[in-house]
Structure formats: structure tokens, C-alpha cells
Protein backbone atom coordinates (compact mmCIF):
# COMPACT_ATOMS: atom_id res chain seq x y z
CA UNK A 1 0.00 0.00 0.00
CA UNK A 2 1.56 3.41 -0.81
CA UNK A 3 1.13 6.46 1.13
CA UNK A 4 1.87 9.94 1.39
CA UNK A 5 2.27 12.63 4.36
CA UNK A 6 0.83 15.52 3.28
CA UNK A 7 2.95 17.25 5.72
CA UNK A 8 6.18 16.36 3.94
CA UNK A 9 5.36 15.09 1.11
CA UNK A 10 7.59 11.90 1.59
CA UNK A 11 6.11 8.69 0.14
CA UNK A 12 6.44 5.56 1.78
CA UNK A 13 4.98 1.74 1.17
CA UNK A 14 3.44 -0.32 4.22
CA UNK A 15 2.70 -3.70 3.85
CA UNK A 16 -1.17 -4.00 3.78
CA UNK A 17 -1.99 -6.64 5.55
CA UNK A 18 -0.90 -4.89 8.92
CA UNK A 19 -3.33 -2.74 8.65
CA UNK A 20 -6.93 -4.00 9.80
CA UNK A 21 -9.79 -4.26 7.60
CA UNK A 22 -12.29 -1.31 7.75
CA UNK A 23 -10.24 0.13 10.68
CA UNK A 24 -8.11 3.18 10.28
CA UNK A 25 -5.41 4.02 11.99
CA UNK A 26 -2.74 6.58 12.59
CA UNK A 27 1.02 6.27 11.91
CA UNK A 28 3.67 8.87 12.68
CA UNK A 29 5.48 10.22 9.21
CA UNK A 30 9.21 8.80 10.11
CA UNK A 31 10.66 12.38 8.27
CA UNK A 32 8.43 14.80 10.06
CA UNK A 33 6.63 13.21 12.36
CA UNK A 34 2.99 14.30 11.22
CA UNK A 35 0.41 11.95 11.73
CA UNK A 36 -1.00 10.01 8.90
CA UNK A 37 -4.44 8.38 8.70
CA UNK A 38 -4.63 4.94 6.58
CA UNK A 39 -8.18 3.23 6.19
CA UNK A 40 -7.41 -0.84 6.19
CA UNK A 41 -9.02 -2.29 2.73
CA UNK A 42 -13.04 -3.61 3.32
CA UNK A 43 -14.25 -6.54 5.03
CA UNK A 44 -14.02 -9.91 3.02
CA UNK A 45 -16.86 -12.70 3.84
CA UNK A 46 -13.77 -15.07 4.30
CA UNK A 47 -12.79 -13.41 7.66
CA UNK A 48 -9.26 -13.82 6.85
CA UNK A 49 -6.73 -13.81 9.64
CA UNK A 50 -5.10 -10.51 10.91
CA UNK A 51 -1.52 -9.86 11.74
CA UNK A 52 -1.81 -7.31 14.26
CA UNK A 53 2.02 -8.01 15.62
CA UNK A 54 4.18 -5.07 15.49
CA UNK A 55 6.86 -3.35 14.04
CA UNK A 56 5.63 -2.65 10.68
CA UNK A 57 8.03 -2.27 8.04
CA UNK A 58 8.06 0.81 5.88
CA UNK A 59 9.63 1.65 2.64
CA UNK A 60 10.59 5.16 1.34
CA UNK A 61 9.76 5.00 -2.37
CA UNK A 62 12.75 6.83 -2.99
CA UNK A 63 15.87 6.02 -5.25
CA UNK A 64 17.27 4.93 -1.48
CA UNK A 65 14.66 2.48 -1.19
CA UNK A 66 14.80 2.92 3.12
CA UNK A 67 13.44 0.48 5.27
CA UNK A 68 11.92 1.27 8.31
CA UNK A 69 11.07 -0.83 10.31
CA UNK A 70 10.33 0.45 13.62
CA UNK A 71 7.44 2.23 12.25
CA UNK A 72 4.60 2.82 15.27
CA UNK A 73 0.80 2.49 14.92
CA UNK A 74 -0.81 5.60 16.81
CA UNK A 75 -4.36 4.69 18.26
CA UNK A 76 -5.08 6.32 22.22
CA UNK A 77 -5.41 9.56 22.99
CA UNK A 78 -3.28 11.55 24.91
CA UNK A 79 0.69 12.50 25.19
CA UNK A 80 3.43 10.56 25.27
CA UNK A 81 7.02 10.60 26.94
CA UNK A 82 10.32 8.93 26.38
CA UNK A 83 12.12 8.52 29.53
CA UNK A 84 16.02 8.36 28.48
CA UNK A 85 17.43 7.26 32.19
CA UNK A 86 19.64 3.80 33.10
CA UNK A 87 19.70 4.55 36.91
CA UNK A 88 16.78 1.90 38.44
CA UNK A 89 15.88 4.05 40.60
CA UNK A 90 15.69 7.48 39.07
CA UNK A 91 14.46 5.72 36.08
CA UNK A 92 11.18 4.58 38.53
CA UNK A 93 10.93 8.09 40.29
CA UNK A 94 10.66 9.72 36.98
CA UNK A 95 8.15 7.08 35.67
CA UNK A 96 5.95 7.46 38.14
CA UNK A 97 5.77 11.04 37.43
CA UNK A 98 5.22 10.59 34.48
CA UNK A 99 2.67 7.95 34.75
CA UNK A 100 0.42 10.37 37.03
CA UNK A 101 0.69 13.13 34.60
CA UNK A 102 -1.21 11.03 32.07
CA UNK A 103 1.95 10.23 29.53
CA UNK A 104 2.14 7.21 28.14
CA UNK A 105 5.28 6.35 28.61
CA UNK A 106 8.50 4.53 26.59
CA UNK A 107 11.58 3.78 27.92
CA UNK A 108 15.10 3.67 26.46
CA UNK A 109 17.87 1.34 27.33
CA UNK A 110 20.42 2.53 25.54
CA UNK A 111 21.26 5.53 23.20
CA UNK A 112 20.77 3.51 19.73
CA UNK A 113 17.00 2.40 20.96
CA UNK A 114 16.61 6.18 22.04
CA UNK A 115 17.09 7.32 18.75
CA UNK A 116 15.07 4.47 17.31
CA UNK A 117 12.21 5.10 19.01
CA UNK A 118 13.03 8.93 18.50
CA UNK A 119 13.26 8.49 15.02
CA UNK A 120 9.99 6.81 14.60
CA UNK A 121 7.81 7.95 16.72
CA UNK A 122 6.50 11.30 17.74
CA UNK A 123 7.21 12.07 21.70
CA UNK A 124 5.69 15.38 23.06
CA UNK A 125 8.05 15.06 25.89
CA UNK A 126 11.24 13.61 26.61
CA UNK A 127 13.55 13.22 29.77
CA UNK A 128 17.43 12.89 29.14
CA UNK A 129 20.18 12.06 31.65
CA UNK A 130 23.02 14.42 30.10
CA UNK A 131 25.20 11.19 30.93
CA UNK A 132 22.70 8.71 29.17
CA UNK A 133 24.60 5.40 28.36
CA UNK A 134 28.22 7.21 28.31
CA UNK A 135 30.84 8.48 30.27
CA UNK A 136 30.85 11.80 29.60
CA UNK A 137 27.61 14.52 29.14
CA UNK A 138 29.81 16.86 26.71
CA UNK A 139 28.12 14.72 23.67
CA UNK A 140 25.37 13.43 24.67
CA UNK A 141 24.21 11.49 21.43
CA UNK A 142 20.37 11.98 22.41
CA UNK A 143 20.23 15.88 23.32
CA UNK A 144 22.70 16.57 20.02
CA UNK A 145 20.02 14.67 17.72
CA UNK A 146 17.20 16.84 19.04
CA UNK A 147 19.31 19.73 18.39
CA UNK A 148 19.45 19.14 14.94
CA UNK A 149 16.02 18.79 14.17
CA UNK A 150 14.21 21.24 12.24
CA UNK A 151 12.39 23.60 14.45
CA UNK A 152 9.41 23.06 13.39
CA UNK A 153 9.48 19.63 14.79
CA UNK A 154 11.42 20.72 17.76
CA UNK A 155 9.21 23.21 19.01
CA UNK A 156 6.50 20.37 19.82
CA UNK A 157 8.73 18.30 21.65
CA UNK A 158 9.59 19.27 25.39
CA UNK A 159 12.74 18.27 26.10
CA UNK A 160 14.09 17.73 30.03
CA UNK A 161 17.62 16.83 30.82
CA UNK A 162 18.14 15.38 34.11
CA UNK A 163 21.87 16.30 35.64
CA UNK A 164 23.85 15.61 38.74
CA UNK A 165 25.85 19.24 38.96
CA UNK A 166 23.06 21.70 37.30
CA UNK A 167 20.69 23.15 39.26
CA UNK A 168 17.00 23.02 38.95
CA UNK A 169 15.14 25.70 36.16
CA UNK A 170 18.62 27.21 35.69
CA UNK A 171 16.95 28.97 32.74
CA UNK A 172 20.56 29.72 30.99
CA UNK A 173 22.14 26.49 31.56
CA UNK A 174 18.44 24.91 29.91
CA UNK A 175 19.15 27.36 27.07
CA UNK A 176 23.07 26.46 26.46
CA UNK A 177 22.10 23.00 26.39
CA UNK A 178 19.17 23.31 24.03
CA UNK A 179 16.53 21.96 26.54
CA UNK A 180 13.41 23.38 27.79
CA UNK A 181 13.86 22.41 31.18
CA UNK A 182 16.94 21.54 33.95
CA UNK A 183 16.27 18.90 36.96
CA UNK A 184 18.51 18.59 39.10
CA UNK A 185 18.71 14.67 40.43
CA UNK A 186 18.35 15.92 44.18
CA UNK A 187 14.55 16.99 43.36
CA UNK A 188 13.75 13.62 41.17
CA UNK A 189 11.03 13.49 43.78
CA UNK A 190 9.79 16.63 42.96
CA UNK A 191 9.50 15.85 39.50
CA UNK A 192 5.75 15.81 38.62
CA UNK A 193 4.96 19.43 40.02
CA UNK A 194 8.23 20.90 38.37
CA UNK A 195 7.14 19.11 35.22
CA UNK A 196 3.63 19.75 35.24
CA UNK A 197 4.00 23.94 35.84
CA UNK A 198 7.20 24.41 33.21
CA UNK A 199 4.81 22.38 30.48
CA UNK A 200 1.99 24.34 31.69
CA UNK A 201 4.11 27.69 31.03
CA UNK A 202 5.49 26.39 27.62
CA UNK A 203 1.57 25.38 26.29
CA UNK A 204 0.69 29.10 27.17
CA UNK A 205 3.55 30.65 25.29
CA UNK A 206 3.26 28.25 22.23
CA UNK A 207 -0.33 29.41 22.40
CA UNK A 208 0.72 32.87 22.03
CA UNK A 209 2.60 32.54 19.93
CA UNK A 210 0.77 30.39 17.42
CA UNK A 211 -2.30 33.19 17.79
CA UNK A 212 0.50 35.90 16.65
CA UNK A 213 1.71 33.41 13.78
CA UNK A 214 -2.26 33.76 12.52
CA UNK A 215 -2.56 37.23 13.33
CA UNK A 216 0.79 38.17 10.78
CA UNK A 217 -0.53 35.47 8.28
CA UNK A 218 2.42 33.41 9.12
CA UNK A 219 1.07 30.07 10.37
């Protein structure tokens, strides 16, 4: 079955018989991250077997020919998180956090299945140690990744790094390090209200800001 994000443009080819007959679905665009909606094909009177079992695979119908094959169906409501953290502990504070905000929540064992499930998937919030699965925070694989993407995709995601030496909502340290938002591992515990005010604050200026976009004839 070929699609096309009408986002992006990009085409891509899913195998059909993942998706389920007369049920559509929602898959996140792997080069922009827009949601696409693909209707399965009708009904047959032979009620043939489904194959519901995920990943999907995906090919770019490019000159490249890409695979992907990590390639997510979408179907609840609500906002999801990717929690980037190997200490047990820290990793189950911030979860719970999480968990009582409402996200539904991934977790990442190392940096390549971070930018997997980065890659494929749309997150509207991730947390970061700045020493995820290396030695040292100066590159951190994860944070340099969302750096580069374009900022139109950026601007939707809601990046936290957890560190062991910054303070808590040190605004310029958040800025330096391209991150919306600083916690410091001493207030882990405190991590839900911290988390739930700064995304509050962003949602309001993003607001703004998309009403001034319309206003100018921008957006």
C-alpha cells in the first residue's frame, strides 16, 4: 500500500496486511513526524486472519529504497514521553511522574533504541540524563540529535535533561544546552509538580505565539 504525508510530502509503502480491515489508523510520518491516517481495505466474507504483531516495516519509495522498520501504529489519545534514564531508581521516580501526569510512557535502554524510538515515533516530551549510556555529558548522542532537528518539529517536543551538577530551572544552563527544562537529580522526587508547571508555562507561550503566527498570516 503506498502512502503519502501531506505534511512532507515523503512517500512511503506499508505492507497492507498490517493494517486492519475497515479500521483506520494513525502512523507517525518517520521524516516529520505528522500523523498520517490509513483506512485498512473492506471486510471480506472469508474473515481472513489478521496480523496485528508489530513493528511494521516501511519503505521510502525513494531512489534509497529505506526500510523502516520500527514504524509505530498511533491509536489512544493523549501525550506521550520517552524517559532516556539507566539509573533503576531514578528511572522509577521519573516514571511514576510521568505515569500520574497522564503520559504514556516509553523507555530507552540505551542511546541507539533512544534514537530508534526517536526516530519513529513522535514524543511530546522527553527526559534525558546528560550522561545517558556514556561516560561523559559533553556529547550526549540523544540531546545533540534533538538539536538538529528542524524547528518546526522541535518546538512540539519538550525536552528535560536530568543532571547531577546543574541546578533546577537554571533557565541559561536549559538554554546552552538546548533543553526546555533543567532537573537537578536531588529533586527527582519533585518531579511531577516541576514538570507539570514548566509544560503548563510552555503550552501558554506556544499558544501565544501560534495566535501571533495567525494574526501576521504566518502560520
Amino acid at each position: 500500500m503506498d502512502i503519502t504525508c501531506e505534511n512532507c510530502r515523503s512517500k512511503f509503502r506499508i505492507q497492507e496486511d498490517k493494517i486492519p480491515p475497515d479500521k483506520t489508523v494513525l502512523l507517525n510520518c518517520p521524516k516529520c513526524k505528522n500523523k498520517i491516517s490509513v483506512t485498512g481495505k473492506p471486510q471480506s466474507s472469508g474473515e481472513p486472519d489478521i496480523d496485528d504483531s508489530l513493528p511494521n516495516q516501511l519503505e521510502e519509495t525513494s531512489d534509497s529504497s529505506s526500510a523502516y522498520d520500527t514504524f509505530d501504529f498511533v491509536e489512544e489519545e493523549g501525550q506521550s514521553a520517552l524517559l532516556c534514564e539507566l539509573n533503576p531508581e531514578l528511572r522509577a521516580i521519573f516514571k511514576d511522574s510521568l505515569v500520574l501526569l497522564e503520559y504514556h510512557t516509553s523507555e530507552a535502554m540505551n542511546i541507539r533504541d533512544a534514537l530508534t524510538k526517536i526516530r519513529f515515533r513522535s514524543y511530546d516530551l522527553i527526559l534525558v540524563n546528560e550522561k545517558f549510556d556514556q561516560e561523559s555529558s559533553v556529547e550526549n548522542s540523544v540531546l545533540v540529535y534533538l538539536q538538529r532537528l528542524p524547528m518546526a518539529v522541535r518546538r512540539n517536543i519538550f525536552v528535560v535533561m536530568i543532571s547531577d551538577h546543574i541546578r533546577t530551572l537554571d533557565n541559561m544552563a536549559a538554554l546552552n544546552k538546548s533543553v526546555n527544562l533543567i532537573i537537578h537529580t536531588k529533586n527527582a522526587k519533585d518531579a511531577g509538580a516541576i514538570l507539570k508547571k514548566a509544560v503548563l508555562e510552555n503550552d501558554f507561550f506556544f499558544k501565544i505565539y501560534r495566535e501571533m503566527q495567525k494574526e501576521t498570516g504566518r502560520n
